[in-house]
Protein backbone atom coordinates (compact mmCIF):
# COMPACT_ATOMS: atom_id res chain seq x y z
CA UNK A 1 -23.20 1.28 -11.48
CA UNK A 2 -20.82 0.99 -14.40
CA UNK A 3 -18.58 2.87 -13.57
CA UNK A 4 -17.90 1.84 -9.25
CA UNK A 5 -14.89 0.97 -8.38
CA UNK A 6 -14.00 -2.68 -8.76
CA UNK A 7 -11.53 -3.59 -5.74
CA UNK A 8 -10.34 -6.84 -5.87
CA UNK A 9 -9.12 -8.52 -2.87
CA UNK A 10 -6.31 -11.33 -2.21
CA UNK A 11 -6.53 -13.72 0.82
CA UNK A 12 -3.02 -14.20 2.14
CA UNK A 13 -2.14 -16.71 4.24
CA UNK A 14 -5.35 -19.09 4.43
CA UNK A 15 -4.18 -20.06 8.05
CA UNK A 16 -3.68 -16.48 9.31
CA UNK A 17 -6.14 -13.77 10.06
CA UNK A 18 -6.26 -12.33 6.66
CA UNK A 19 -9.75 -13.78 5.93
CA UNK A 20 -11.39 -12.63 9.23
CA UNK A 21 -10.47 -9.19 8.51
CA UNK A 22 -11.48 -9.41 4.87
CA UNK A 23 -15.00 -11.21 6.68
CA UNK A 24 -15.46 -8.58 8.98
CA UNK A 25 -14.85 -5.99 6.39
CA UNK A 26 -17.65 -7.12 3.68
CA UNK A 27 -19.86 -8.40 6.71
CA UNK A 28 -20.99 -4.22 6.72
CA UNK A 29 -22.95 -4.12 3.55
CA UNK A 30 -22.36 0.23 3.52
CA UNK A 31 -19.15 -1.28 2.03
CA UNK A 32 -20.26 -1.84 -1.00
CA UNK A 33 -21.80 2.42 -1.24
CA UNK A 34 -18.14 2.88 -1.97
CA UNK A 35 -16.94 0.09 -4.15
CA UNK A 36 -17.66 -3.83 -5.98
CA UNK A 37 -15.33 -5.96 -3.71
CA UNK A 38 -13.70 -8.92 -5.43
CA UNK A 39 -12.18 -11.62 -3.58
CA UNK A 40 -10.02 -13.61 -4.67
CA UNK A 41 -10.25 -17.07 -2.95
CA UNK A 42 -12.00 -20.10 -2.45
CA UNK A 43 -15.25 -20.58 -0.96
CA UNK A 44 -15.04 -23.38 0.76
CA UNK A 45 -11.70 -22.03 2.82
CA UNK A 46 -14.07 -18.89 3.19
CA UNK A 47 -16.77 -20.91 4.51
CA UNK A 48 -14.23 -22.51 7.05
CA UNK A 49 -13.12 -18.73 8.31
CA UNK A 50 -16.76 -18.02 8.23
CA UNK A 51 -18.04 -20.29 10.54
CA UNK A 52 -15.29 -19.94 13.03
CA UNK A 53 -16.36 -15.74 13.49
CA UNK A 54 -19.73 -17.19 13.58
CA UNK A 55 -21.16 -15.09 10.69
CA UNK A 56 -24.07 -17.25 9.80
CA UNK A 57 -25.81 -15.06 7.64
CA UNK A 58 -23.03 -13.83 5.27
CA UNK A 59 -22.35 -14.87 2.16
CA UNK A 60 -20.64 -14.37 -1.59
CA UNK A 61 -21.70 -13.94 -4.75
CA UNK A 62 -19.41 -16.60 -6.78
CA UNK A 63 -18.03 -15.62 -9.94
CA UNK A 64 -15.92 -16.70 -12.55
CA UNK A 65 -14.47 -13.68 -13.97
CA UNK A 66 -14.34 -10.08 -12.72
CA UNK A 67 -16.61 -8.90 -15.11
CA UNK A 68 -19.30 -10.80 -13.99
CA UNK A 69 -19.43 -9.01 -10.28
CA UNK A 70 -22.28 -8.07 -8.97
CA UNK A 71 -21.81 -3.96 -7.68
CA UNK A 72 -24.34 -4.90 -4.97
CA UNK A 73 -22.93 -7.87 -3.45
CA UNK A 74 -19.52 -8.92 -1.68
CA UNK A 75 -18.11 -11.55 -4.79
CA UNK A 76 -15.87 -14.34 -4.73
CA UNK A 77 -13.54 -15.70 -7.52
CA UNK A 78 -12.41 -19.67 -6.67
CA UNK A 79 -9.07 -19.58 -8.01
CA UNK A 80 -8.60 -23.52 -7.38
CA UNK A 81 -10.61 -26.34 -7.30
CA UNK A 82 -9.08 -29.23 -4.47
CA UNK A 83 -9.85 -29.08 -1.15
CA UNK A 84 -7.48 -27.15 1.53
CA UNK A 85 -6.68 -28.35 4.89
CA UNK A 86 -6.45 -25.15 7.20
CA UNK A 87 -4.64 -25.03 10.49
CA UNK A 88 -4.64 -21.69 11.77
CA UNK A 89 -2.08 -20.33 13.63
CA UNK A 90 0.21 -22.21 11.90
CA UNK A 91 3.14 -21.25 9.21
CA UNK A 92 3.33 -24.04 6.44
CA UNK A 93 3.78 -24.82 2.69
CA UNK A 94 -0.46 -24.60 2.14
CA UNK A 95 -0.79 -21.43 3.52
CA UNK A 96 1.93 -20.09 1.21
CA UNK A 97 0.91 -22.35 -2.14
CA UNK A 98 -2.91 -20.77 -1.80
CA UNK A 99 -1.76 -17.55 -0.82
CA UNK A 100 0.07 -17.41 -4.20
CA UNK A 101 -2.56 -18.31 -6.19
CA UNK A 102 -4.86 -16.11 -5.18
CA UNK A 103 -2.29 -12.94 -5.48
CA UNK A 104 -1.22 -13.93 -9.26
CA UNK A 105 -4.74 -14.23 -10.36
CA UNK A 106 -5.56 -10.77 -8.52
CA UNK A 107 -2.23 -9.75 -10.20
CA UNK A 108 -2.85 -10.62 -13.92
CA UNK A 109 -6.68 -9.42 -13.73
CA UNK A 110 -5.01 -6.04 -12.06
CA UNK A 111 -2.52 -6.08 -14.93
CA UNK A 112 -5.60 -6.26 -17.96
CA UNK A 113 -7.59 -3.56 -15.94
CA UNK A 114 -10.74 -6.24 -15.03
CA UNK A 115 -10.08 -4.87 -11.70
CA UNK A 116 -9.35 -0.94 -10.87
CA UNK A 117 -7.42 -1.23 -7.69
CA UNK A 118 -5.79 -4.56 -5.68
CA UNK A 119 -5.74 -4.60 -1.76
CA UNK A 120 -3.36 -7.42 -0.69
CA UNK A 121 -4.09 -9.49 2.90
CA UNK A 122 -1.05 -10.13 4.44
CA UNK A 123 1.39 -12.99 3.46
CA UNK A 124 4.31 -14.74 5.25
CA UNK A 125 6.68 -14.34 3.31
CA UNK A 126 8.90 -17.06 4.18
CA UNK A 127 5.73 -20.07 2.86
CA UNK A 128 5.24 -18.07 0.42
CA UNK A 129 8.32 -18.54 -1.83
CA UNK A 130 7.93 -20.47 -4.98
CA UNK A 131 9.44 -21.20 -8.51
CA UNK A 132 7.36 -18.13 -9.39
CA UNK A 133 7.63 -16.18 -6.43
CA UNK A 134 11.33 -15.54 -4.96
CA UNK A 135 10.33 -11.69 -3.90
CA UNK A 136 10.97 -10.52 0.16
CA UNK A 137 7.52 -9.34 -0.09
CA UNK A 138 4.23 -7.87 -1.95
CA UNK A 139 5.89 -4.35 -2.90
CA UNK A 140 9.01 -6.42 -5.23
CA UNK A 141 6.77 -9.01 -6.52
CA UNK A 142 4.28 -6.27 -8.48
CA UNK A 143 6.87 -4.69 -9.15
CA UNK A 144 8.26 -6.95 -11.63
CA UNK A 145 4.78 -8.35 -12.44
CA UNK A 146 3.55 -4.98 -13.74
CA UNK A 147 7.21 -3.49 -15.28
CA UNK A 148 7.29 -0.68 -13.06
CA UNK A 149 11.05 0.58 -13.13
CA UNK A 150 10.73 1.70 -9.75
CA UNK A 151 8.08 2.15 -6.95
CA UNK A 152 7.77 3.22 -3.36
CA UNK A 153 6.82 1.92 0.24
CA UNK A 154 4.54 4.69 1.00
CA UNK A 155 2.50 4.31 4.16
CA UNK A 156 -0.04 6.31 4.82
CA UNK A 157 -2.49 7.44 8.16
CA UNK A 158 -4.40 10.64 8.98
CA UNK A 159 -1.51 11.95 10.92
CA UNK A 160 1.63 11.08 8.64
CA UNK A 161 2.59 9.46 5.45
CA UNK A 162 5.98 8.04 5.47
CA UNK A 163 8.05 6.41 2.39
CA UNK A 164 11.40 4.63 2.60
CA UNK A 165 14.43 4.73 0.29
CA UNK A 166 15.38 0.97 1.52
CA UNK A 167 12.56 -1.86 1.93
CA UNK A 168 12.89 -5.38 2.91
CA UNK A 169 16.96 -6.19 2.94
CA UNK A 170 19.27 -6.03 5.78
CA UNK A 171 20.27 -3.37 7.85
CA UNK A 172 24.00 -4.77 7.25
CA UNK A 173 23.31 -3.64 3.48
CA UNK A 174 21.36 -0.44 4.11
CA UNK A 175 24.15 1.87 4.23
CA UNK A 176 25.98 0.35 0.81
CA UNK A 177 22.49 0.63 -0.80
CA UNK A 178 21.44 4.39 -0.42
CA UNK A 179 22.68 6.25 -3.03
CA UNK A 180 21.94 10.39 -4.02
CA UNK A 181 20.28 8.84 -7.40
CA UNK A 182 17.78 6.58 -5.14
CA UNK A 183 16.85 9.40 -2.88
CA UNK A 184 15.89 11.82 -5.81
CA UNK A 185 13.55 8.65 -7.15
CA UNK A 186 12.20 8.35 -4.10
CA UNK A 187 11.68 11.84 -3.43
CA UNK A 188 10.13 12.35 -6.78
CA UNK A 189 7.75 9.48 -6.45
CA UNK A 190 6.57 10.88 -3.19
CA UNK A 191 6.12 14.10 -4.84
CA UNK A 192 4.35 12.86 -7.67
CA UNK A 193 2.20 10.54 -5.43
CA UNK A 194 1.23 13.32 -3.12
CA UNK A 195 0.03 15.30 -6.64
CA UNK A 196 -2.01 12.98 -8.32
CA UNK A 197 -3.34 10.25 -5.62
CA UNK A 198 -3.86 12.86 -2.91
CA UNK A 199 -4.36 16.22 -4.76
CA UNK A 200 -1.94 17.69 -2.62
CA UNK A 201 -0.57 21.04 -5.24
CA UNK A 202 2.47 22.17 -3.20
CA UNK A 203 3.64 19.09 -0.81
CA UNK A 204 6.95 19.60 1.74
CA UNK A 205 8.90 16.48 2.39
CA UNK A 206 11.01 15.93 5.30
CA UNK A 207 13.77 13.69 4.45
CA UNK A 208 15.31 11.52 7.60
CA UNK A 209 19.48 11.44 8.12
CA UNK A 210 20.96 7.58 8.13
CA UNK A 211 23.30 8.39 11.05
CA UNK A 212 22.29 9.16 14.77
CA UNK A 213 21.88 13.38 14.95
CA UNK A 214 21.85 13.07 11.64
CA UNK A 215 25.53 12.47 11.13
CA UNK A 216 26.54 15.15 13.45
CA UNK A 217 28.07 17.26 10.92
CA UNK A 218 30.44 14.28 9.80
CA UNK A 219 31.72 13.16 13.34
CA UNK A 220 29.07 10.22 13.28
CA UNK A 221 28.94 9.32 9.15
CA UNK A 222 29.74 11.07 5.76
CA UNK A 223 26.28 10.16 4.39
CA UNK A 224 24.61 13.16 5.63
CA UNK A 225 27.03 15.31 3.62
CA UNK A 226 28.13 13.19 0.75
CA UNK A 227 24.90 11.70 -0.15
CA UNK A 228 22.06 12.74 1.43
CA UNK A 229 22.08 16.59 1.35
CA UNK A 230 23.71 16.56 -2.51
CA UNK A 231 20.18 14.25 -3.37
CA UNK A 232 17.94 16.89 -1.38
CA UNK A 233 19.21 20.32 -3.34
CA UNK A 234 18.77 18.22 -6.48
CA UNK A 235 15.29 17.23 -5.99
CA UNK A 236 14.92 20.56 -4.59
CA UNK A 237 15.86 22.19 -7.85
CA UNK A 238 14.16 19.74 -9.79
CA UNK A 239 10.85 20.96 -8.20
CA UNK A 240 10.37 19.13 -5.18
CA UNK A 241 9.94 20.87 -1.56
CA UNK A 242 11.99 18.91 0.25
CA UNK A 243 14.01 19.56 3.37
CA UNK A 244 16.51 17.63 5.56
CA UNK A 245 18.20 15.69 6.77
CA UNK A 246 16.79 15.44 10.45
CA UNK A 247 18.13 13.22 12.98
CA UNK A 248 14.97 10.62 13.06
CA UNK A 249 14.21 10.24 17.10
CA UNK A 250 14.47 14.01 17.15
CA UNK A 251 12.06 14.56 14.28
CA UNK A 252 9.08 12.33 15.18
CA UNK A 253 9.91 12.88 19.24
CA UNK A 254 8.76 16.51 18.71
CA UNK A 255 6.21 16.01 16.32
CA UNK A 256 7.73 17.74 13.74
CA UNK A 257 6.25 15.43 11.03
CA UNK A 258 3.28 17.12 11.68
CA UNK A 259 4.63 20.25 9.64
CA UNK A 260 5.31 18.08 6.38
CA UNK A 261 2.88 16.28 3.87
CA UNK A 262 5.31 13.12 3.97
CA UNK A 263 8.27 11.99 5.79
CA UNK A 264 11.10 9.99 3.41
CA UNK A 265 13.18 7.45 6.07
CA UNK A 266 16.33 5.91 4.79
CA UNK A 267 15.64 2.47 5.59
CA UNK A 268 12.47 0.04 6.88
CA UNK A 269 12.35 0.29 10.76
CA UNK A 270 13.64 3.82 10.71
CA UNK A 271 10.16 4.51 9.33
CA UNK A 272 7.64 1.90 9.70
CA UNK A 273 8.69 2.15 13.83
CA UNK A 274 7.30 5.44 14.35
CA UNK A 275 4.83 5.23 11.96
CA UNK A 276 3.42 1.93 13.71
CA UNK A 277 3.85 3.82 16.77
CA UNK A 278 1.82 6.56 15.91
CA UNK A 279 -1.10 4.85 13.22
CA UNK A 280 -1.04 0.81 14.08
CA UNK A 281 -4.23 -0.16 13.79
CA UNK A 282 -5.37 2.27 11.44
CA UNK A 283 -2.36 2.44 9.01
CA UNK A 284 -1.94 1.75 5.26
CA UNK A 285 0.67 0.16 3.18
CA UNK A 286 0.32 1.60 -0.23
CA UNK A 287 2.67 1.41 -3.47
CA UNK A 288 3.16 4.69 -5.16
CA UNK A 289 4.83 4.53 -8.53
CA UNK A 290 2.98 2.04 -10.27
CA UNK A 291 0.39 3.16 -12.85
CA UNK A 292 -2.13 0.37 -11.25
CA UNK A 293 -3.61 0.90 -7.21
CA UNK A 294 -2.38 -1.36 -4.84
CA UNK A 295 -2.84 -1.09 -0.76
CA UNK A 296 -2.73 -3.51 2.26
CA UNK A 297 -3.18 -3.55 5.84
CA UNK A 298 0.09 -2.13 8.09
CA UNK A 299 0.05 -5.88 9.97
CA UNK A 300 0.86 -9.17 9.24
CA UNK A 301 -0.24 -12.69 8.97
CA UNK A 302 -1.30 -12.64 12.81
CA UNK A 303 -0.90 -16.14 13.57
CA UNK A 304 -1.27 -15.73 17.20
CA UNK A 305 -4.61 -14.56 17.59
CA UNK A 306 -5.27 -16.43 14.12
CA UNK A 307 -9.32 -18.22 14.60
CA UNK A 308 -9.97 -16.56 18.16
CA UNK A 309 -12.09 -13.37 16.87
CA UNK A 310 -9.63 -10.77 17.93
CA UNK A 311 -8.00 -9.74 14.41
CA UNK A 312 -9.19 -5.71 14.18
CA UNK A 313 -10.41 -5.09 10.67
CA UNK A 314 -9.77 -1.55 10.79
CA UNK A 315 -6.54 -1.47 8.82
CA UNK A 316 -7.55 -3.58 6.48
CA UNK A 317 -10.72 -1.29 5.81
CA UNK A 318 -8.80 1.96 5.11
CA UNK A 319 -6.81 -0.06 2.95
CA UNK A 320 -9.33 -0.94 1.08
CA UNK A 321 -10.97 2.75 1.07
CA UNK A 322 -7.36 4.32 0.38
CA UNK A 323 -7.45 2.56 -2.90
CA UNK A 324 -10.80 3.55 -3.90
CA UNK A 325 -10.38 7.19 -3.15
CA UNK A 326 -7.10 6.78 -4.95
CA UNK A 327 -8.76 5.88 -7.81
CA UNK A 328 -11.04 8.48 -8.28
CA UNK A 329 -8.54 10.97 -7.56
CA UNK A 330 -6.65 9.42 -10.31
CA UNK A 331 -9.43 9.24 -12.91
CA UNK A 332 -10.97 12.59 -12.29
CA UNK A 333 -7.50 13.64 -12.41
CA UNK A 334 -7.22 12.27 -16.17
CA UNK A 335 -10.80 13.60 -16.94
CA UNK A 336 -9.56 17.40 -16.54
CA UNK A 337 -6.63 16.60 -18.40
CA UNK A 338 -7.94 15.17 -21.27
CA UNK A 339 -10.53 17.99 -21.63
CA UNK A 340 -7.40 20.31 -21.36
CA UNK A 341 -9.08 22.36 -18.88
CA UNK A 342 -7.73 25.92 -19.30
CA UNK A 343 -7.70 28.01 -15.91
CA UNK A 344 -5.88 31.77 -16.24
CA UNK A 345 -4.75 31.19 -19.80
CA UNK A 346 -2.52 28.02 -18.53
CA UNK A 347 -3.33 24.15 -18.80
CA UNK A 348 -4.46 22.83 -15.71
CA UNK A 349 -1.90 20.16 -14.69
CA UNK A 350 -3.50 18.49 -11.58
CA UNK A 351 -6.55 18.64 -10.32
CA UNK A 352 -5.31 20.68 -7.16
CA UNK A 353 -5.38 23.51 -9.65
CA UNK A 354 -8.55 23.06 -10.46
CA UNK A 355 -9.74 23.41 -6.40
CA UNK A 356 -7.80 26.26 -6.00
CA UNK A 357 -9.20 27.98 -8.60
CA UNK A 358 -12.54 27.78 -7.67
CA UNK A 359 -11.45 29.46 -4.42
């Protein structure tokens, strides 16, 4: 018991349907076969969510530290003490202030390793904004709280994984902001990510154009040809299996993601539309590059059907089992490698080695 996986949980918005996913999730005790959820929370606001799904007969463990979980129940953290009024279904200042709080004390118990992986409920991220938290969204905000120089958008389903050079700013900036040193991060990321979190040993990336057709051999844009294909050869040569670009509508209208481990889009919409369009529902928003897990649901604060019992937990679960198989991919990862695993007279140097030499 030890050693499960401790997944700690924020709440979001406290007036969206982050809770009643989160509810529904730990309401299915086989949950807990896989991991030691941690909310982070209150739970008297729980309590409130609670009895508006009707779940009489579920409860949480409350705790006051992460250490103190219990592996075989659901647990709760209060991370404040006053009383919260709740209106779902409705975008305010509370929503935002208690959606902070539970995300930074998620964050810094992420950040000392009390917790192995985060999974983040959705936010809005206009409430949300603070003294402390000027950030368009979850994916900027770790990355400054955990001093990662650069990470990815990486969203991932059984039938595509898609990451994006751009994330939350303006299509009126997209074009200024895409640069051949950004792709080759990005592309390395991916490549990296694919490696170690998914044990994939040789992936191929297809990388998107920014242009329609792809530029059209210059007639519609330069960045195709000045920016874009320059970025590919270089990751290419730096190791990465990349290929591109492809005109976007083209590429997902024939299904040709299907041939590639991971599509890289240029900018937000290009690739979040067909992803959504292919995986809502089941899809999951997870940030590659940082040396901590961290994975959310592909929807949002749902204030519409906030309270009526019609939020579908199923993103949220993968989320939270994307980050636990994550993990152990990671950690048996760094078990072979600190035995220094010898396979053929080399070093094994991922663990996709070590499958394929068993074959």
């Amino acid at each position: 018991m030890s050693n499960k996986i401790k997944i700690g949980i924020s709440i979001g918005d406290v007036n969206g349907i982050g809770l009643e996913v989160i509810l529904k999730t730990l309401a299915n005790n086989s949950i807990l076969d896989y991991c030691t959820p941690i909310v982070y929370g209150h739970t008297k606001v729980a309590s409130y969510h609670r009895k508006a799904l009707g779940l009489g007969d579920f409860s949480f463990n409350v705790i006051n530290d992460a250490e103190a979980a219990n592996p075989k129940k659901a647990n709760m953290i209060n991370c404040w003490e006053e009383d919260v009024k709740i209106e779902l279904g409705v975008a305010n200042e509370i929503g935002g202030k208690y959606a902070l709080l539970s995300l930074e004390r998620a964050t810094e118990d992420l950040i000392k390793g009390n917790i192995d992986a985060l999974v983040t409920a959705p936010i809005n991220k206009h409430t949300i904004q603070a003294e402390n938290f000027k950030f368009p969204g979850h994916t900027e905000y770790l990355q400054e709280r955990t001093g990662s120089p650069d990470v990815l958008m990486f969203l991932l389903s059984e039938d595509v994984r898609v990451g994006v050079v751009t994330g939350h700013i303006p299509v009126s900036k997209v074009a200024e902001s895409i640069t051949k040193e950004s792709i080759v991060k990005k592309l390395l990321l991916i490549n990296k990510s694919l490696k170690r979190d998914f044990w994939i040993e040789k992936p191929r990336i297809a990388v998107l154009g920014l242009n329609p057709h792809a530029g059209d051999n210059g007639l519609l844009g330069s960045e195709e040809q000045d920016i874009i294909m320059p970025a590919i050869q270089e990751a290419f040569d730096s190791g990465v299996i990349c290929f591109g670009p492809y005109p976007a509508d083209g590429f997902f209208g024939k299904g040709a993601y299907k041939q590639f481990d991971a599509v890289l889009a240029m900018y937000h919409d290009q690739g979040l539309i067909p992803f959504k369009t292919i995986a809502f529902g089941t899809g999951v928003n997870f940030t590659a590059g940082m040396k901590y897990v961290r994975t959310s649901p592909d929807h949002g604060t749902g204030f519409d059907i906030a309270g009526k019992d019609l939020a579908d937990p199923s993103s949220f679960i993968e989320a939270l089992f994307a980050a636990t198989h994550i993990v152990k991919h990671r950690r048996e990862q760094d078990e072979l490698l600190s035995n220094q695993l010898r396979s053929g007279g080399k070093i094994i140097e991922t663990a996709a080695d070590v499958k394929d030499d068993a074959n």
